[in-house]
Protein backbone atom coordinates (compact mmCIF):
# COMPACT_ATOMS: atom_id res chain seq x y z
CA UNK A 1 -14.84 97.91 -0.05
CA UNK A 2 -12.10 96.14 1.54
CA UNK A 3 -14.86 94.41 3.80
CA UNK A 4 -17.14 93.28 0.94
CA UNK A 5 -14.20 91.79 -0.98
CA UNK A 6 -13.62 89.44 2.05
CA UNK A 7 -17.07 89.10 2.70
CA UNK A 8 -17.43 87.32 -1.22
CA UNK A 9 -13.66 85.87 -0.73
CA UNK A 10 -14.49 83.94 1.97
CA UNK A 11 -18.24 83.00 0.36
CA UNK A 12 -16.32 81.83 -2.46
CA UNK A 13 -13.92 79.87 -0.47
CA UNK A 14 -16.66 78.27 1.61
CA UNK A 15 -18.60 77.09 -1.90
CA UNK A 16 -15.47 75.55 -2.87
CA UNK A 17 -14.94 73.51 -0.14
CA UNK A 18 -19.00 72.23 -0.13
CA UNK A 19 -17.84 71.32 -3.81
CA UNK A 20 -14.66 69.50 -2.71
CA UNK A 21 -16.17 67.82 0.18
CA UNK A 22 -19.19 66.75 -1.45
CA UNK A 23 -18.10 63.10 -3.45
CA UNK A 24 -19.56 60.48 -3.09
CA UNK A 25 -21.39 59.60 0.18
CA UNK A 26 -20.56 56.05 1.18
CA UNK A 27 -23.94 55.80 3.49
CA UNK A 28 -26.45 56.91 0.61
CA UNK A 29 -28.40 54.66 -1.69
CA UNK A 30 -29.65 55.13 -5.22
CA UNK A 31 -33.00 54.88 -6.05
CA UNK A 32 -34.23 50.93 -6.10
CA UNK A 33 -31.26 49.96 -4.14
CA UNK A 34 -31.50 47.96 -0.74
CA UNK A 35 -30.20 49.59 2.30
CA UNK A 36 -28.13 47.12 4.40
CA UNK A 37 -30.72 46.70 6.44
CA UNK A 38 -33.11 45.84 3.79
CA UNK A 39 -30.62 43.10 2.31
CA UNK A 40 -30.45 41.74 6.20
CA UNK A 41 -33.81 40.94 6.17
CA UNK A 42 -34.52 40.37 2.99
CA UNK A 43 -35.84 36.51 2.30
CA UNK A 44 -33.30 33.51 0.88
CA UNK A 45 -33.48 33.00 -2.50
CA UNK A 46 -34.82 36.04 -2.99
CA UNK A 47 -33.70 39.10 -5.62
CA UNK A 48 -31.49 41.78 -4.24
CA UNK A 49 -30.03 44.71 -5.58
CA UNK A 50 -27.06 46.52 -3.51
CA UNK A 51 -24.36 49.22 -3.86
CA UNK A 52 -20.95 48.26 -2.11
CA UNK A 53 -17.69 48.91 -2.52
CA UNK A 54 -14.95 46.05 -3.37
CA UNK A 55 -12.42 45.22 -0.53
CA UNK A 56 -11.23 42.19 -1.05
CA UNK A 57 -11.03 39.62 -4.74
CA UNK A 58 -11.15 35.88 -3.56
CA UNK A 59 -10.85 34.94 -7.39
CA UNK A 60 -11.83 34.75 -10.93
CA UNK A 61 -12.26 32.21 -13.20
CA UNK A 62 -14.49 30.83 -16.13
CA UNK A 63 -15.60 34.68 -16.44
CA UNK A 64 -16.73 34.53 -12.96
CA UNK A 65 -15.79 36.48 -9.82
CA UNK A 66 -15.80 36.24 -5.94
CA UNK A 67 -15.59 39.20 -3.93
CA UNK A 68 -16.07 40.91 -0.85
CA UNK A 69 -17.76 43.96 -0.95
CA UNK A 70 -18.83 46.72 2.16
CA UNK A 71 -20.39 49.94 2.80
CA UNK A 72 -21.25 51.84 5.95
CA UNK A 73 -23.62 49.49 7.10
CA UNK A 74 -22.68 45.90 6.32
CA UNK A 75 -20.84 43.37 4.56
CA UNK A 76 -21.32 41.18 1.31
CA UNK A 77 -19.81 38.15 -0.06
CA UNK A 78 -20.49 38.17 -4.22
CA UNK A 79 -20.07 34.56 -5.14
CA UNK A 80 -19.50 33.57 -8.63
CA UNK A 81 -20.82 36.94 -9.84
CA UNK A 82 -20.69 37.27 -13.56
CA UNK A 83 -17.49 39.24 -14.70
CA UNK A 84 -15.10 39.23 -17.46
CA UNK A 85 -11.68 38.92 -17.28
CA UNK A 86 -11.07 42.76 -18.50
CA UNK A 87 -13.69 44.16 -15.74
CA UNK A 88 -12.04 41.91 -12.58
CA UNK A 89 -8.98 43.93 -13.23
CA UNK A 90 -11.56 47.03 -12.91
CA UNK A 91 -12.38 45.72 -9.34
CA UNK A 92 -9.61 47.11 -7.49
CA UNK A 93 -10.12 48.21 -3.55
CA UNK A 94 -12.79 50.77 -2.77
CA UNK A 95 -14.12 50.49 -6.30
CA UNK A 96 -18.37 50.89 -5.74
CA UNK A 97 -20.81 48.89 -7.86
CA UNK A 98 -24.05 47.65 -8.43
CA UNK A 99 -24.66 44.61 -7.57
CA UNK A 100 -28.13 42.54 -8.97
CA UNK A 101 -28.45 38.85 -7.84
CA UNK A 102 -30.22 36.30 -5.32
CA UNK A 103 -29.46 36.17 -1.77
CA UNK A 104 -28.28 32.66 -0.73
CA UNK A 105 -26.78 30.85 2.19
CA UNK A 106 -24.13 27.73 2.34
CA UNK A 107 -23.26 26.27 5.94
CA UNK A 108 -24.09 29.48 7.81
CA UNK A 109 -22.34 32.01 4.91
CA UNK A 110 -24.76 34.50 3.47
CA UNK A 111 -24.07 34.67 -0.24
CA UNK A 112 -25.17 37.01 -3.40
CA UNK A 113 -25.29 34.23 -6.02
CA UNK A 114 -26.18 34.69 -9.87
CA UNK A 115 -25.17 38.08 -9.64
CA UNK A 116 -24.10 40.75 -12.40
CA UNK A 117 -22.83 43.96 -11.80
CA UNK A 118 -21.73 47.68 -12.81
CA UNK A 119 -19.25 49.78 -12.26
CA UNK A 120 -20.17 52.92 -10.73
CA UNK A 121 -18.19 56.39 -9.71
CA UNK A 122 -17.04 56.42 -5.50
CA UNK A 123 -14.75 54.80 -3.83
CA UNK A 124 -14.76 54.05 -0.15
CA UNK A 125 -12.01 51.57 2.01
CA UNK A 126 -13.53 50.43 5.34
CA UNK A 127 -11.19 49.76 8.45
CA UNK A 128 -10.73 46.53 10.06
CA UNK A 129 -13.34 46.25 13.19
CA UNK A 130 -12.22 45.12 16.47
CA UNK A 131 -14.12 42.14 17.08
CA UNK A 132 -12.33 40.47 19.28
CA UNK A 133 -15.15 41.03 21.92
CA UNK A 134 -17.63 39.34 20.31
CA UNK A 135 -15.77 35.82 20.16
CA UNK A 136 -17.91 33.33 21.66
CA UNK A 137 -21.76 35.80 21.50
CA UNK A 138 -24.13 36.07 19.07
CA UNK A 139 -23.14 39.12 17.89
CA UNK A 140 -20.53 38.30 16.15
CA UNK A 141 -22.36 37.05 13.18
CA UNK A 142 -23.60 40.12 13.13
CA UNK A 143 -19.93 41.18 11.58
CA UNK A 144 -20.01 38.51 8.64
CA UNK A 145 -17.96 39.14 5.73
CA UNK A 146 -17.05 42.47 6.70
CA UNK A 147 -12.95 43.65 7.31
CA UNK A 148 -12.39 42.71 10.86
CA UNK A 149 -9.31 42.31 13.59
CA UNK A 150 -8.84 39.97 16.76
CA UNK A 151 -6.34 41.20 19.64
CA UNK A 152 -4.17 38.85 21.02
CA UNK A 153 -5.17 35.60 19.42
CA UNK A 154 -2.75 32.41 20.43
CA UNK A 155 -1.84 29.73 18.18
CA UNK A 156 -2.84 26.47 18.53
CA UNK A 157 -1.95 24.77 15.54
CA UNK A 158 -0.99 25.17 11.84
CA UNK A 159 -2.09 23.06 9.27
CA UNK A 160 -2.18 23.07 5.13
CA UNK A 161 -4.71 21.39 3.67
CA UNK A 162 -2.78 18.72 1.62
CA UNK A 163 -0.05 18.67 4.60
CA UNK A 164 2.32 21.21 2.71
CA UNK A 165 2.78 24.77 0.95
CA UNK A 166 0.22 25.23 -1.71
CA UNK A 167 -2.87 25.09 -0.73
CA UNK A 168 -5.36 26.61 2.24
CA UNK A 169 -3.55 27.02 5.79
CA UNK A 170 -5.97 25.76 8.63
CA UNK A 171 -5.16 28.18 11.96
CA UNK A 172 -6.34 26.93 14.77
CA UNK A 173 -6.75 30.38 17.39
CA UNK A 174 -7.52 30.43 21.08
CA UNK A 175 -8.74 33.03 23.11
CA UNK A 176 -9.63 32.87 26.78
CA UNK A 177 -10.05 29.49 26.55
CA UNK A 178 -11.91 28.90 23.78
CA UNK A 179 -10.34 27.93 19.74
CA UNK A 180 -11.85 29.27 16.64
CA UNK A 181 -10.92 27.43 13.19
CA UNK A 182 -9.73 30.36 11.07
CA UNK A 183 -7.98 30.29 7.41
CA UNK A 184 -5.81 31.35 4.80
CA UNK A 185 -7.54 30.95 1.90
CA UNK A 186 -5.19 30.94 -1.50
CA UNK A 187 -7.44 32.20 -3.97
CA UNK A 188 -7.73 35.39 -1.35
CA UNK A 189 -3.87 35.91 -0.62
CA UNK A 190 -1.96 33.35 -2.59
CA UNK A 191 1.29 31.60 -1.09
CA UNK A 192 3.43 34.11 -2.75
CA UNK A 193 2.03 36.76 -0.15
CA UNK A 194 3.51 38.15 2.89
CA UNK A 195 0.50 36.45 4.75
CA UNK A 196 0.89 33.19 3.69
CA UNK A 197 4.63 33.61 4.20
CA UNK A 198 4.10 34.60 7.98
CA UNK A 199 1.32 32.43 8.89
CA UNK A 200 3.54 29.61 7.38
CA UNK A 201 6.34 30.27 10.51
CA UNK A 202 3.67 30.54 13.02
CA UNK A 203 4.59 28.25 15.83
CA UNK A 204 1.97 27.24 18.42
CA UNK A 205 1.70 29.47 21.61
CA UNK A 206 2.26 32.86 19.10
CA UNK A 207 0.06 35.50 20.10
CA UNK A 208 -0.81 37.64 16.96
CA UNK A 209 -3.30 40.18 16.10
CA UNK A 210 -5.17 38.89 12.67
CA UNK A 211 -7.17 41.04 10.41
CA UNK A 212 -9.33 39.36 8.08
CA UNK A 213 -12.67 38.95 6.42
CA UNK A 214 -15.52 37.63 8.47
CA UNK A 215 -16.68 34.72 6.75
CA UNK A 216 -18.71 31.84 7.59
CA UNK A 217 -18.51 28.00 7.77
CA UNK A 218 -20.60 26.04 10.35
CA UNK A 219 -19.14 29.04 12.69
CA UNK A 220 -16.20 31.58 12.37
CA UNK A 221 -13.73 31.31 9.69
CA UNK A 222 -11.92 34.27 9.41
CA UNK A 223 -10.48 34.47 6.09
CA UNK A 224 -6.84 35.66 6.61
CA UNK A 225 -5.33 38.77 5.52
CA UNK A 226 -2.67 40.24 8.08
CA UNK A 227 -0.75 38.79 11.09
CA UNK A 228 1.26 40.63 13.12
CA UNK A 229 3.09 39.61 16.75
C-alpha cells in the first residue's frame, strides 16, 4: 500500500510541475503570426503580423508609441505604433503583444510602421548578446534592434547634440582600430538616468563595456542603455 501511495504521490507531483513549468513558451507562434524568420524575409512595405515581447520604450507621444520588442529569434523596432496613453503604461518589460503593421526601412533601420497592437498573456526578458565579435562583419546586422553588449570599447569622444546636457549624447567607440558612432538617445533613457549621468563623465581613452539596443543609421548606432568600466 505504502508503495502505491508513492507511486500516485510522486505522479501527482510530476503533473504539477508539467503544470507549473508549462507558461508561456517564448519560441511558439499563434496561428497567422510570422515566425522571425518569416518577418526577415518578408518584402518592404509589406503587412506583417508578429508576437514579441517589449524590452525597451523609446517614447510616446500624440497617442503614439516607439518600442523595442524581441523574442527567441529576433528583434523589432515598433515605430510610431498606435497606443494610448493608458496602454503605454501597460507596456512594461517582458510584456508580449501582437503586433499588426507594415514593414519599413529608414537609412539601413528595419521598422514596423502603422502598426496597432494587443496585449497578450507571457512575459519573456532577453539577455544582452555579446556582439562585440561581430564589429566590423556582416553579421552584425544580423543583431539589429535586439539587447546587445560590446567588451572593452574605448572612448574616443563625447559629444551632445546641441553642445550641452539635454539632448542626445554622440559616443564615439573604438575597437581594434576601428570607431563606431554609438548614442544615447533621450527619449530611450532620459538625462535624469544613471546612463546619461555616466556617459556624461566619460573621458576619452575609457574603456567600458556598453549594453544597448542594436539599432541602425547608415551603420551601427547602438542605442545606449548601460556603461560600466
Amino acid at each position: 500500500m505504502k508503495k502505491i501511495f508513492a507511486i500516485v504521490f510522486a505522479l501527482v507531483l510530476t503533473v504539477a510541475a508539467i503544470g507549473c513549468a508549462g507558461g508561456d513558451d517564448p519560441a511558439k507562434k499563434s496561428e497567422g503570426v510570422m515566425t522571425y524568420a518569416e518577418y526577415d524575409a518578408a518584402a518592404l512595405d509589406s503587412k506583417v503580423v508578429i508576437e514579441a515581447y517589449v524590452q525597451g520604450k523609446q517614447s510616446w507621444w500624440d497617442n503614439k508609441a516607439t518600442v523595442y520588442a524581441q523574442d527567441t529569434e529576433g528583434a523589432y523596432f515598433l515605430y510610431e505604433m498606435a497606443c494610448s496613453e493608458a496602454d503605454y503604461a501597460k507596456l512594461t518589460e517582458g510584456t508580449k503583444i501582437k503586433v499588426t503593421g507594415y514593414k519599413g526601412a529608414w537609412a539601413g533601420e528595419v521598422e514596423i510602421m502603422d502598426a496597432t497592437f494587443e496585449i497578450l498573456e507571457g512575459n519573456y526578458v532577453a539577455k544582452p548578446v555579446d556582439v562585440t565579435d561581430k564589429l566590423g562583419t556582416d553579421d552584425l546586422i544580423k543583431y539589429q534592434n535586439q539587447k546587445v553588449s560590446f567588451k572593452d570599447m574605448t572612448i574616443v569622444a563625447i559629444e551632445y547634440k546641441n553642445g550641452e546636457p539635454g539632448d542626445d549624447i554622440y559616443v564615439t567607440v573604438s575597437k581594434d582600430g576601428a570607431e563606431y558612432s554609438f548614442c544615447v538617445e533621450i527619449y530611450l533613457t532620459g538625462e535624469d538616468t544613471e546612463v546619461y549621468k555616466t556617459v556624461g563623465e566619460l573621458q576619452a581613452g575609457d574603456v567600458v563595456d556598453i549594453e544597448g539596443f542594436l539599432y541602425w543609421y547608415e551603420g551601427v548606432n547602438t542605442h545606449i542603455t548601460s556603461v560600466s568600466k
